[in-house]
C-alpha atoms as a PDB file:
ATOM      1  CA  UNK A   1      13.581  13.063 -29.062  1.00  0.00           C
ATOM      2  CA  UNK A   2       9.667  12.659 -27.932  1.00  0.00           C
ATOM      3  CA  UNK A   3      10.760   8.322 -27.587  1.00  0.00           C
ATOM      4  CA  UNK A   4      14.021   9.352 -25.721  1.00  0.00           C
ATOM      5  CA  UNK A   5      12.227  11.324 -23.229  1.00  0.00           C
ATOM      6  CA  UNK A   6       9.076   8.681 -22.496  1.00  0.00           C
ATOM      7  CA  UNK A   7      11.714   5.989 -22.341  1.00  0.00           C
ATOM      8  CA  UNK A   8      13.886   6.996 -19.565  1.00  0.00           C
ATOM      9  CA  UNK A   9      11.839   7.690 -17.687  1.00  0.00           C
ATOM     10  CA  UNK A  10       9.993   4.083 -17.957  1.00  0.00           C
ATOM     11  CA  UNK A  11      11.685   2.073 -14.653  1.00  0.00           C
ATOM     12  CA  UNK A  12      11.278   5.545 -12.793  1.00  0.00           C
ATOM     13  CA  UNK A  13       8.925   5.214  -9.697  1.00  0.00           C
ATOM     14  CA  UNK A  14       6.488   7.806  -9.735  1.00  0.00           C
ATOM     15  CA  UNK A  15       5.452   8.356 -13.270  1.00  0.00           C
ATOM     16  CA  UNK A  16       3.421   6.003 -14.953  1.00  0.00           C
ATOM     17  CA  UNK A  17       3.817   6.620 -18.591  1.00  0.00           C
ATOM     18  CA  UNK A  18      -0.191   5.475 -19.151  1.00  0.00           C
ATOM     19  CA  UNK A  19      -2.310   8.189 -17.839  1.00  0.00           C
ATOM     20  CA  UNK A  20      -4.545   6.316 -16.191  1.00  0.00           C
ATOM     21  CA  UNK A  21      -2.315   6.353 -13.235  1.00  0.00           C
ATOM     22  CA  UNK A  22      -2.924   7.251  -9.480  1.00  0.00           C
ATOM     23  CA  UNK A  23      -1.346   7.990  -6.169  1.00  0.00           C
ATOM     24  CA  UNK A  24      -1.662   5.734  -3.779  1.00  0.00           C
ATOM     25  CA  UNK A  25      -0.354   6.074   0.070  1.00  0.00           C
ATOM     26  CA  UNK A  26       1.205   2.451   1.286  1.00  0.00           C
ATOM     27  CA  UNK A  27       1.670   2.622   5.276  1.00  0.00           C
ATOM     28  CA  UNK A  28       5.128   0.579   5.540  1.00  0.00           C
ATOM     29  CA  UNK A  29       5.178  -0.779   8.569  1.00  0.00           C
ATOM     30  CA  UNK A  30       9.186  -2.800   7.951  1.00  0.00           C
ATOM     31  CA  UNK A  31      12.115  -3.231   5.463  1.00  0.00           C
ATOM     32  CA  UNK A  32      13.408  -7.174   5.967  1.00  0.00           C
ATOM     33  CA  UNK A  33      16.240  -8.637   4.752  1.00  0.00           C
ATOM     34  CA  UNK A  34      14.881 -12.164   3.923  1.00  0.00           C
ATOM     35  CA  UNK A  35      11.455 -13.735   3.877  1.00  0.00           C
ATOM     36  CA  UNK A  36      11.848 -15.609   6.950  1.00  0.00           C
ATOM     37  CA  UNK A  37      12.511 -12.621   8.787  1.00  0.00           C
ATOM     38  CA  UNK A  38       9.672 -10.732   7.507  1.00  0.00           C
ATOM     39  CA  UNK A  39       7.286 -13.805   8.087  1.00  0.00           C
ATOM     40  CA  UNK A  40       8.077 -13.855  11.860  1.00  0.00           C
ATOM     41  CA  UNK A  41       7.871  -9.808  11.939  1.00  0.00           C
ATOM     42  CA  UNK A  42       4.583  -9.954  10.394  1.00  0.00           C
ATOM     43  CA  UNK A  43       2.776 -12.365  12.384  1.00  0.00           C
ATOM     44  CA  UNK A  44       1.048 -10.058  14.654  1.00  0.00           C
ATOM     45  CA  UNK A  45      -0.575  -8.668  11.858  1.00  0.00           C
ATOM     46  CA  UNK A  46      -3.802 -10.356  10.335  1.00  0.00           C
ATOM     47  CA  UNK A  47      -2.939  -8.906   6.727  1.00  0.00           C
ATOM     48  CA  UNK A  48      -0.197  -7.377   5.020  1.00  0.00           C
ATOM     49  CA  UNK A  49       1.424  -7.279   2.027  1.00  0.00           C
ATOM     50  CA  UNK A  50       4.861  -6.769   0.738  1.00  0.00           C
ATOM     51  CA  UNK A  51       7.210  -6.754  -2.558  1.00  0.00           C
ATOM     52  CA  UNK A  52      11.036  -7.305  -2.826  1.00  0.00           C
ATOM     53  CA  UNK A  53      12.956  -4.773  -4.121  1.00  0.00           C
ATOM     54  CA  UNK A  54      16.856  -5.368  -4.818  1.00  0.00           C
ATOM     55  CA  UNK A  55      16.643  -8.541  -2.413  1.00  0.00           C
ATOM     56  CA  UNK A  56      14.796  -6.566   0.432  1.00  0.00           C
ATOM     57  CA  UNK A  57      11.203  -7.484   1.577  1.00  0.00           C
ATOM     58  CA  UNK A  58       9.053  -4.402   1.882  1.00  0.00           C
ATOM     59  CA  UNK A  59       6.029  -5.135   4.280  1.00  0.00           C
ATOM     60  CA  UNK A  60       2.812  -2.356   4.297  1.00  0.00           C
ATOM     61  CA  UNK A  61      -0.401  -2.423   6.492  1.00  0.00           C
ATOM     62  CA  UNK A  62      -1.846   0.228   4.742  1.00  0.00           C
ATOM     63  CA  UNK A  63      -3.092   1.292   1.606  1.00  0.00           C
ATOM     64  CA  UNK A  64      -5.169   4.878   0.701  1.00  0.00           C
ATOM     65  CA  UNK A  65      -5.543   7.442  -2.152  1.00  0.00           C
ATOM     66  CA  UNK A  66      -6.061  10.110   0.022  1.00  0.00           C
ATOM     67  CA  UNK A  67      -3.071  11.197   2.154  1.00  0.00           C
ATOM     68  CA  UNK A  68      -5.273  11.920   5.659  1.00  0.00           C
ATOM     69  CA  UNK A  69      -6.613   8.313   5.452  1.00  0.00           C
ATOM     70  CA  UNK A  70      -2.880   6.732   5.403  1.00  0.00           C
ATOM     71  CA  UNK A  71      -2.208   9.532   8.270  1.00  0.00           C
ATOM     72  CA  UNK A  72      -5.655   7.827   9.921  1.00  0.00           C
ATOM     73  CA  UNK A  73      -4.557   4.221   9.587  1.00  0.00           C
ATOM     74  CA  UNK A  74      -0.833   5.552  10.408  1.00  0.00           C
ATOM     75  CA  UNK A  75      -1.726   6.906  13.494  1.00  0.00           C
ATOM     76  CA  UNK A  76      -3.871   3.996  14.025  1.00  0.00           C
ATOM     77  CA  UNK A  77      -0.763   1.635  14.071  1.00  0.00           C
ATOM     78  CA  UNK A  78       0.905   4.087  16.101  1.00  0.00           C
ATOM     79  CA  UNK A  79      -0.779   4.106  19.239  1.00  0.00           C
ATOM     80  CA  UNK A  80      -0.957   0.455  19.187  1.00  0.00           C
ATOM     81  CA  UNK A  81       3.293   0.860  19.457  1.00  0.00           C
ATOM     82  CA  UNK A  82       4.036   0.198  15.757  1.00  0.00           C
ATOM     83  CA  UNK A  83       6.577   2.972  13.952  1.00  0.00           C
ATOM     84  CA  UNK A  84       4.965   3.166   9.880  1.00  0.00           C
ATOM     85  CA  UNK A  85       6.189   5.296   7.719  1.00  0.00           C
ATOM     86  CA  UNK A  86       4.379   6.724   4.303  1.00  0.00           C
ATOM     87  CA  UNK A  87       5.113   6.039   0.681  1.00  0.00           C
ATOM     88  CA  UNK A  88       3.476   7.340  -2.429  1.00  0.00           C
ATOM     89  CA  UNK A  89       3.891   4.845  -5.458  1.00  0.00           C
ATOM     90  CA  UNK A  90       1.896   4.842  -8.747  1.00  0.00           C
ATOM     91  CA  UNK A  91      -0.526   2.257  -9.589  1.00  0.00           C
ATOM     92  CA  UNK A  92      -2.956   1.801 -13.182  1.00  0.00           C
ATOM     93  CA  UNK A  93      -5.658  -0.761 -12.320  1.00  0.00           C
ATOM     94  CA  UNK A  94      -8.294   0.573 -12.854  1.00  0.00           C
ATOM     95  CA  UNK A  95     -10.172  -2.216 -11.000  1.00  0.00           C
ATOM     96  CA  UNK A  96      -8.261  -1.374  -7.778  1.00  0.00           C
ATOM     97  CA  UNK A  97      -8.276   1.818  -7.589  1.00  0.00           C
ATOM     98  CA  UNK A  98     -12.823   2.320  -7.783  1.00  0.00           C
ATOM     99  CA  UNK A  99     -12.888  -0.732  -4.959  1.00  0.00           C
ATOM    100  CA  UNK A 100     -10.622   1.573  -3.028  1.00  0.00           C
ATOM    101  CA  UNK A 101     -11.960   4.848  -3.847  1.00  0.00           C
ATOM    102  CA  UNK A 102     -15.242   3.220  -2.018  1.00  0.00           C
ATOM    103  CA  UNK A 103     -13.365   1.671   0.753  1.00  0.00           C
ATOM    104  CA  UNK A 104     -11.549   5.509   1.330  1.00  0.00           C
ATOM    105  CA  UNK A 105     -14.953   7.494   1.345  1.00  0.00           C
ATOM    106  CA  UNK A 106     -16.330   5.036   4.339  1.00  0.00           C
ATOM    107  CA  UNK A 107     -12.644   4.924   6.117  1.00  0.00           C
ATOM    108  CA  UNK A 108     -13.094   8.953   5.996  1.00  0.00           C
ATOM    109  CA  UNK A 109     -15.740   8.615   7.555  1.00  0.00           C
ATOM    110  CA  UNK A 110     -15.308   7.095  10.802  1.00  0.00           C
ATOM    111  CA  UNK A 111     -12.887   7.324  13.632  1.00  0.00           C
ATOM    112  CA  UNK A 112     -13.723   3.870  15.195  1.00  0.00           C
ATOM    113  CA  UNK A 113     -10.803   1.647  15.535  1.00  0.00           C
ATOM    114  CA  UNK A 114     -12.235  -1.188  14.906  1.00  0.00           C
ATOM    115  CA  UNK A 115     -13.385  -0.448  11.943  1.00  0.00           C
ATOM    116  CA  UNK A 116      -9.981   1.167  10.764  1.00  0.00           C
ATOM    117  CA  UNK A 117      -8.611  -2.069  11.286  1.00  0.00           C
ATOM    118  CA  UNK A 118     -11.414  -3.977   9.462  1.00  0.00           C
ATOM    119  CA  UNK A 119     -10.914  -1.778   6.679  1.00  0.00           C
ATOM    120  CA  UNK A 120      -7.854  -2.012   5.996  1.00  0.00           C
ATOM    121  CA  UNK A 121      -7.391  -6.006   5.760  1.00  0.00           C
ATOM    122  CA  UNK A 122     -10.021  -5.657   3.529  1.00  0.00           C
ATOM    123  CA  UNK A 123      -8.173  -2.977   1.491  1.00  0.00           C
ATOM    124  CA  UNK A 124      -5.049  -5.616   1.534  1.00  0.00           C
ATOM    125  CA  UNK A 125      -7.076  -8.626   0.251  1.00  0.00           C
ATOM    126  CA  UNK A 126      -8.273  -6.699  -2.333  1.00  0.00           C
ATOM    127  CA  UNK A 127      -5.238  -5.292  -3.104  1.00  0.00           C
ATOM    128  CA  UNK A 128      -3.899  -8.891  -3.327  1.00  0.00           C
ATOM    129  CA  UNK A 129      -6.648 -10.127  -5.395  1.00  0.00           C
ATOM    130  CA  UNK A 130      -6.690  -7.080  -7.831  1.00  0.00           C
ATOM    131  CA  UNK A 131      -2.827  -7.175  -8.481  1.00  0.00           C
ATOM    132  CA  UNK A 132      -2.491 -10.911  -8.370  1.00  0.00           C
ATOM    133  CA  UNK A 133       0.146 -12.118  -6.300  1.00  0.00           C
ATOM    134  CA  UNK A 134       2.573  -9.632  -6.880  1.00  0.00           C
ATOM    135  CA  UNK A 135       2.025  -8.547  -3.337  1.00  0.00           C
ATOM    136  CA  UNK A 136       1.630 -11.183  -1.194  1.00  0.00           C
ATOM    137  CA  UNK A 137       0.762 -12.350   2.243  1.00  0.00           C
END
């Protein structure tokens, strides 16, 4: 019954079977039908990444364990005209997650712009570095 349970729960979204697991907040800034779309959407920003889910490319700017950071970079985007919108998804390396944790403390820390926007292409390097290639830019 135990194997049943575990198992169908596998492809779900938000539970990560592995317990070493955590939240993260992605800041989505677009939903794109093809890459070529998404490319020319994109190119005002100096980093992103995105991943394709049932033939749709989902783009994000942002990237946060704690929930009033992505509001921070949200609102961020926002003022400079750009509609975002949060999503929680699950993610277990281990590697990504302590280079963030650091990156979080000194993002909720400051209210400069500037360095919200620093912070967060470095975030999506790392992100792309630490998970390699699966998110792209």
């Amino acid at each position: 019954m135990a194997y049943f349970i575990i198992h169908q729960y596998e492809s779900y979204d938000g539970i990560m079977v592995s317990g070493m697991a955590s939240k993260l907040y992605y800041v989505q800034r677009g939903v794109y039908s093809n890459k070529e779309n998404m490319e020319n959407n994109m190119r005002e920003f100096t980093s992103y990444i995105y991943n394709v889910l049932d033939n749709m490319y989902y783009t994000y700017i942002g990237v946060s364990m704690d929930k009033n950071n992505a509001l921070k970079i949200q609102n961020y985007y926002k003022e400079k005209g750009y509609d975002t919108y949060i999503k929680e998804k699950m993610i277990s390396n281990s590697e990504f997650i302590k280079i963030l944790s650091e990156y979080d403390n000194i993002l909720a820390k400051t209210d400069d712009k500037e360095s919200i926007k620093v912070i967060c292409n470095q975030v999506l390097s790392k992100y792309e570095e630490y998970e390699n290639g699966k998110y792209k830019n």
